[in-house]
C-alpha atoms as a PDB file:
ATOM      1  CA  UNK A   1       0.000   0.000   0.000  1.00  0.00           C
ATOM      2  CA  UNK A   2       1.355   3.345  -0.906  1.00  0.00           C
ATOM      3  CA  UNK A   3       2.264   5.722   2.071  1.00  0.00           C
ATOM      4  CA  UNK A   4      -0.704   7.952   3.292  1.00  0.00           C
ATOM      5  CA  UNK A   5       0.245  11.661   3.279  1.00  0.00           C
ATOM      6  CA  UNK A   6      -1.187  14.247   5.369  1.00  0.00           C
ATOM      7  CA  UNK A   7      -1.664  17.443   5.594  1.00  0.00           C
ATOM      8  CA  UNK A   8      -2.499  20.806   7.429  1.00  0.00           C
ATOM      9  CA  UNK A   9      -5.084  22.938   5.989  1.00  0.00           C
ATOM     10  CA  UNK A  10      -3.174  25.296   4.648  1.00  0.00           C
ATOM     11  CA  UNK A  11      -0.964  22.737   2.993  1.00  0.00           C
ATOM     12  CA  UNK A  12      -4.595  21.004   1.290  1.00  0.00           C
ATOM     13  CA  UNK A  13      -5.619  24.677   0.159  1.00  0.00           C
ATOM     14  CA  UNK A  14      -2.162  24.590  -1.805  1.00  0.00           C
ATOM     15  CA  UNK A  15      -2.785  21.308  -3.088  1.00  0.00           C
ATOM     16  CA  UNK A  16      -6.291  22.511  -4.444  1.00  0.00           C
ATOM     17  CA  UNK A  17      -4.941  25.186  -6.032  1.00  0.00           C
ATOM     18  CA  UNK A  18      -2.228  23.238  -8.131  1.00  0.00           C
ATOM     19  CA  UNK A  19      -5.080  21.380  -9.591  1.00  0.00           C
ATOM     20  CA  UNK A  20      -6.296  18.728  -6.895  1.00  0.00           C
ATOM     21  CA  UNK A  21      -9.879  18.079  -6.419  1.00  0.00           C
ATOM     22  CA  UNK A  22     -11.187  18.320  -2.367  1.00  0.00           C
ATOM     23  CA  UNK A  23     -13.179  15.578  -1.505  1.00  0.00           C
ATOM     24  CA  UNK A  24     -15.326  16.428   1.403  1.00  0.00           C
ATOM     25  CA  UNK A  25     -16.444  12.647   3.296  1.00  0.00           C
ATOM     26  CA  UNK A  26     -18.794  14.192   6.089  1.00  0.00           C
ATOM     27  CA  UNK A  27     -22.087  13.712   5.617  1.00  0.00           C
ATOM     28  CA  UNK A  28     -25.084  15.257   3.220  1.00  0.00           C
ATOM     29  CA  UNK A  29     -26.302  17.843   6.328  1.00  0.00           C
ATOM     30  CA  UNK A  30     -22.771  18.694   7.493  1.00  0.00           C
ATOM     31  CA  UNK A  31     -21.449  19.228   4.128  1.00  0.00           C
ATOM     32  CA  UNK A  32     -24.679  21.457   2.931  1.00  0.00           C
ATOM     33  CA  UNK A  33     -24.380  23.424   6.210  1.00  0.00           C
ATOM     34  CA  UNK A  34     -20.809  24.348   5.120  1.00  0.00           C
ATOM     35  CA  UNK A  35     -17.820  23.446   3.088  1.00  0.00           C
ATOM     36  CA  UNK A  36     -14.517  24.178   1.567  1.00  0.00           C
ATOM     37  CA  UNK A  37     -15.493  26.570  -1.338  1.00  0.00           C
ATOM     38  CA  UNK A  38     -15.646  23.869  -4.656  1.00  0.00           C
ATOM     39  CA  UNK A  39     -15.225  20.708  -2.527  1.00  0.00           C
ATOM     40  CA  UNK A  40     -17.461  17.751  -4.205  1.00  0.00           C
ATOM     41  CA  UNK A  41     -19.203  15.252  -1.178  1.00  0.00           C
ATOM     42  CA  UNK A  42     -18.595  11.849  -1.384  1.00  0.00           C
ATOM     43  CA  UNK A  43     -19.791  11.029   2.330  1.00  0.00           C
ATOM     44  CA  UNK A  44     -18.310   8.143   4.000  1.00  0.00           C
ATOM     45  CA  UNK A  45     -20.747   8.075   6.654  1.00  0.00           C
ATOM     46  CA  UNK A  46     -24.731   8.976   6.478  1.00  0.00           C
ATOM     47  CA  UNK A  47     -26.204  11.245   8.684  1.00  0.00           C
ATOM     48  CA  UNK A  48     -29.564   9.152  10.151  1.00  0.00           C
ATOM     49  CA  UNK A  49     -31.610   9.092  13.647  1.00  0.00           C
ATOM     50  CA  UNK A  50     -29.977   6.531  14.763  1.00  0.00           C
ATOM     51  CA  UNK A  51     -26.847   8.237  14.033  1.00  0.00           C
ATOM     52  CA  UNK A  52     -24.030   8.042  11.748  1.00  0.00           C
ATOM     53  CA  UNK A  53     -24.495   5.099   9.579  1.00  0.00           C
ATOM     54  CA  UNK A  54     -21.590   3.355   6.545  1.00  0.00           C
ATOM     55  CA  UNK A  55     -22.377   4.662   3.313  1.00  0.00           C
ATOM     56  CA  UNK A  56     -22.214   1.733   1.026  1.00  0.00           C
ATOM     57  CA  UNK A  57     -21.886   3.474  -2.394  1.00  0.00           C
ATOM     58  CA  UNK A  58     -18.546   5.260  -0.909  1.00  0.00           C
ATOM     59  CA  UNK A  59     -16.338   3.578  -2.818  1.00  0.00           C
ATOM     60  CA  UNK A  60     -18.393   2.826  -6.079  1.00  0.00           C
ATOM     61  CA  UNK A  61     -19.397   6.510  -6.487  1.00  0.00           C
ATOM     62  CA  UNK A  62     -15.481   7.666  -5.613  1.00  0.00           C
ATOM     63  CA  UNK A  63     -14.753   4.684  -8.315  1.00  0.00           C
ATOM     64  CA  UNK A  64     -17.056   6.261 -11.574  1.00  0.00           C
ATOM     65  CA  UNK A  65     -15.984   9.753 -10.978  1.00  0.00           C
ATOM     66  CA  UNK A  66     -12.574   9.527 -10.002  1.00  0.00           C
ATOM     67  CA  UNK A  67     -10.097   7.887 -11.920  1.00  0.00           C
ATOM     68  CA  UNK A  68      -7.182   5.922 -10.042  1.00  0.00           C
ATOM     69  CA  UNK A  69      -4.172   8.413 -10.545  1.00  0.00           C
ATOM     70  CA  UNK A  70      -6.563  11.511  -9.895  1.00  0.00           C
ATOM     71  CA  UNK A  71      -5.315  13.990  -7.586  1.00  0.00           C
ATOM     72  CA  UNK A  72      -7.354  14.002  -4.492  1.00  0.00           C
ATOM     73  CA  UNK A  73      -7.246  15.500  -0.564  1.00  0.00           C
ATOM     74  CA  UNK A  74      -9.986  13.838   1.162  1.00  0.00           C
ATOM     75  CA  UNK A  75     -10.913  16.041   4.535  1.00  0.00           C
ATOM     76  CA  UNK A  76     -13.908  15.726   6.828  1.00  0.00           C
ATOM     77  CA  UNK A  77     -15.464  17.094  10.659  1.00  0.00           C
ATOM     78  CA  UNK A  78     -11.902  16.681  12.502  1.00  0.00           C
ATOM     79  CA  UNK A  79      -9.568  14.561  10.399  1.00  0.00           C
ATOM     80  CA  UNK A  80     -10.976  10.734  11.777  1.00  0.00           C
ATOM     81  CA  UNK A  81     -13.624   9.981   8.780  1.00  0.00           C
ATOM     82  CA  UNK A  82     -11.244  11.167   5.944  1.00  0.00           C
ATOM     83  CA  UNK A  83      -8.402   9.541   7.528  1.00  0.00           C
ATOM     84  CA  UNK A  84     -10.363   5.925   6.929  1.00  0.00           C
ATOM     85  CA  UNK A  85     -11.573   7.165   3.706  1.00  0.00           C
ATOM     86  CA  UNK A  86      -8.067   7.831   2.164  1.00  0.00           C
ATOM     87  CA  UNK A  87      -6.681   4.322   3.372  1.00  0.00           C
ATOM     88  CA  UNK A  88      -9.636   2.932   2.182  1.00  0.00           C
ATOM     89  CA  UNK A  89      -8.588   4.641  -1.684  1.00  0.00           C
ATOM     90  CA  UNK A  90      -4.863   3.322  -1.143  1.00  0.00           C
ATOM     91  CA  UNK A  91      -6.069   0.680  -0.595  1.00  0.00           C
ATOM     92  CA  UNK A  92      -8.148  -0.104  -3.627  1.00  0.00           C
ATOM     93  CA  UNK A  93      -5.511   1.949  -5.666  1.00  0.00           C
ATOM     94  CA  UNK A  94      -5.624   5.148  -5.780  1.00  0.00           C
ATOM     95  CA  UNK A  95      -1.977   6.292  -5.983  1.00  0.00           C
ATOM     96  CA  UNK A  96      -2.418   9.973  -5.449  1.00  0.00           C
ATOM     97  CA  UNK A  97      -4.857  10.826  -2.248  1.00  0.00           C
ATOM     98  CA  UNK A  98      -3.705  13.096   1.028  1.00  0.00           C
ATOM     99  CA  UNK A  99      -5.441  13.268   3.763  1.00  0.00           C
ATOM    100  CA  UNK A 100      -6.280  16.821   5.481  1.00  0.00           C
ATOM    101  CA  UNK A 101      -5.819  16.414   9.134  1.00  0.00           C
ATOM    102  CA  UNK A 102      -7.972  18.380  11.759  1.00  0.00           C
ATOM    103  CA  UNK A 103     -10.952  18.472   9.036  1.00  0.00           C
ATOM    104  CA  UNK A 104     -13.270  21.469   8.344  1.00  0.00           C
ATOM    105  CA  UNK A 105     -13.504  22.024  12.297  1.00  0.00           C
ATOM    106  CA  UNK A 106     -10.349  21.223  13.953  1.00  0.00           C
ATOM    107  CA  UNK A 107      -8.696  18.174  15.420  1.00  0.00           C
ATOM    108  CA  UNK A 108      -8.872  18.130  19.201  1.00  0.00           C
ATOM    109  CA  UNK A 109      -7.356  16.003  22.182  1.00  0.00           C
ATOM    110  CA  UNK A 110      -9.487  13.671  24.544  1.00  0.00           C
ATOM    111  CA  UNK A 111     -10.476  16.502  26.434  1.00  0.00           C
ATOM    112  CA  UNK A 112     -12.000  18.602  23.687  1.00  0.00           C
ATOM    113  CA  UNK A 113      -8.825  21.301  23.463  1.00  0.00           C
ATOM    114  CA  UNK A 114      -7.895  21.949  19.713  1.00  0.00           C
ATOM    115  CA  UNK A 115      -5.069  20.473  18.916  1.00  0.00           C
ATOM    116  CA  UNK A 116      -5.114  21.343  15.373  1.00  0.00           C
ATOM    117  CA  UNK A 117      -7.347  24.359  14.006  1.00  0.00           C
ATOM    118  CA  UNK A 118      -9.251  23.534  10.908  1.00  0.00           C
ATOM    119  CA  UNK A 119     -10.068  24.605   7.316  1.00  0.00           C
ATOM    120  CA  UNK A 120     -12.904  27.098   8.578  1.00  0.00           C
ATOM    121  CA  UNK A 121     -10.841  28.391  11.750  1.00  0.00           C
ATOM    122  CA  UNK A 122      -7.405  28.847   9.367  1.00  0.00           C
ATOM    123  CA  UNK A 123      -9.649  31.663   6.974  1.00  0.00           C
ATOM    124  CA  UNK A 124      -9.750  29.274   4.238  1.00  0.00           C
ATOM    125  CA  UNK A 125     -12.698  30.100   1.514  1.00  0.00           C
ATOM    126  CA  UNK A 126     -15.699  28.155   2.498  1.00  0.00           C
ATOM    127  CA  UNK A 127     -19.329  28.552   1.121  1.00  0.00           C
ATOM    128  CA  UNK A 128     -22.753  26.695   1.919  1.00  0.00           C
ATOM    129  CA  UNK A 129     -25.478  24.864   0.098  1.00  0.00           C
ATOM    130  CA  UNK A 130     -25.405  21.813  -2.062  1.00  0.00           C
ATOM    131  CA  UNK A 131     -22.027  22.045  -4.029  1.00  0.00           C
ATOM    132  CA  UNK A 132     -24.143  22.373  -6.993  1.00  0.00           C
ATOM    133  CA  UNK A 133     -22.460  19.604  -9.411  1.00  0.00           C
ATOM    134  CA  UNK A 134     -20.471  18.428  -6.531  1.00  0.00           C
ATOM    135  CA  UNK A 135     -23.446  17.476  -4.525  1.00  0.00           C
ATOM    136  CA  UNK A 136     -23.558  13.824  -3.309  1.00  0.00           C
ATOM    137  CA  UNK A 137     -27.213  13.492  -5.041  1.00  0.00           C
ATOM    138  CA  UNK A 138     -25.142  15.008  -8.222  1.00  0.00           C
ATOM    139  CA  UNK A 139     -22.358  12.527  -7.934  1.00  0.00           C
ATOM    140  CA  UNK A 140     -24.004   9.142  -7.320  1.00  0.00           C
END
């Protein structure tokens, strides 16, 4: 399996820029409520009342839109769901996926102290809504 990169997200910002696509795992609600500003949803995880459930069209969806060598940072909430959805790629082949740690919130110790501030609290562009073409409902 190929090594699994990560990534600040400042550093994944950068990596958008030069042409990588941001995958955002969270789910449907989290993603719609806000996101990284062009990010497509590809949840790994549904939303439900009973709570957060395995989305078992993760990997076929990821599979017809995104070819193996594409260049992809996966991020999510606080770095834990995209963290399982980039080994997950590796390990079906993708060669070229990075993981953004401390997700769209920030990545924070057992107590609940940020340890890592994420994409929203480093300034990064974020808008809400659907995603438009990168909506989940778009994409599956």
């Amino acid at each position: 399996m190929a090594d699994l990169k990560r990534v600040s997200p400042v550093e994944a910002k950068q990596l958008v820029d030069e042409g990588y696509v941001y995958v955002d795992v969270r789910s449907v609600p989290e993603f719609e409520a806000e996101h990284p500003t062009g990010a497509r949803n590809v949840p790994l995880m549904h939303m439900g009342p009973g709570g957060m459930t395995p989305n078992g069209e993760f990997l076929s969806v990821m599979e017809a839109r995104f070819p193996k060598d594409a260049k992809i940072v996966v991020g999510c909430k606080a770095g834990g769901r995209s963290l399982r959805a980039a080994q997950l790629l590796i390990s079906h082949g993708y060669g070229n996926v990075v993981d953004q740690r401390a997700g769209f919130d920030a990545a924070r110790d057992p107590f609940g102290q940020v340890t890592e501030q994420g994409w929203k609290a480093a300034g990064l562009p974020v808008e809400s809504g659907d995603g438009g073409d990168g909506a989940f409902a778009k994409l599956k």
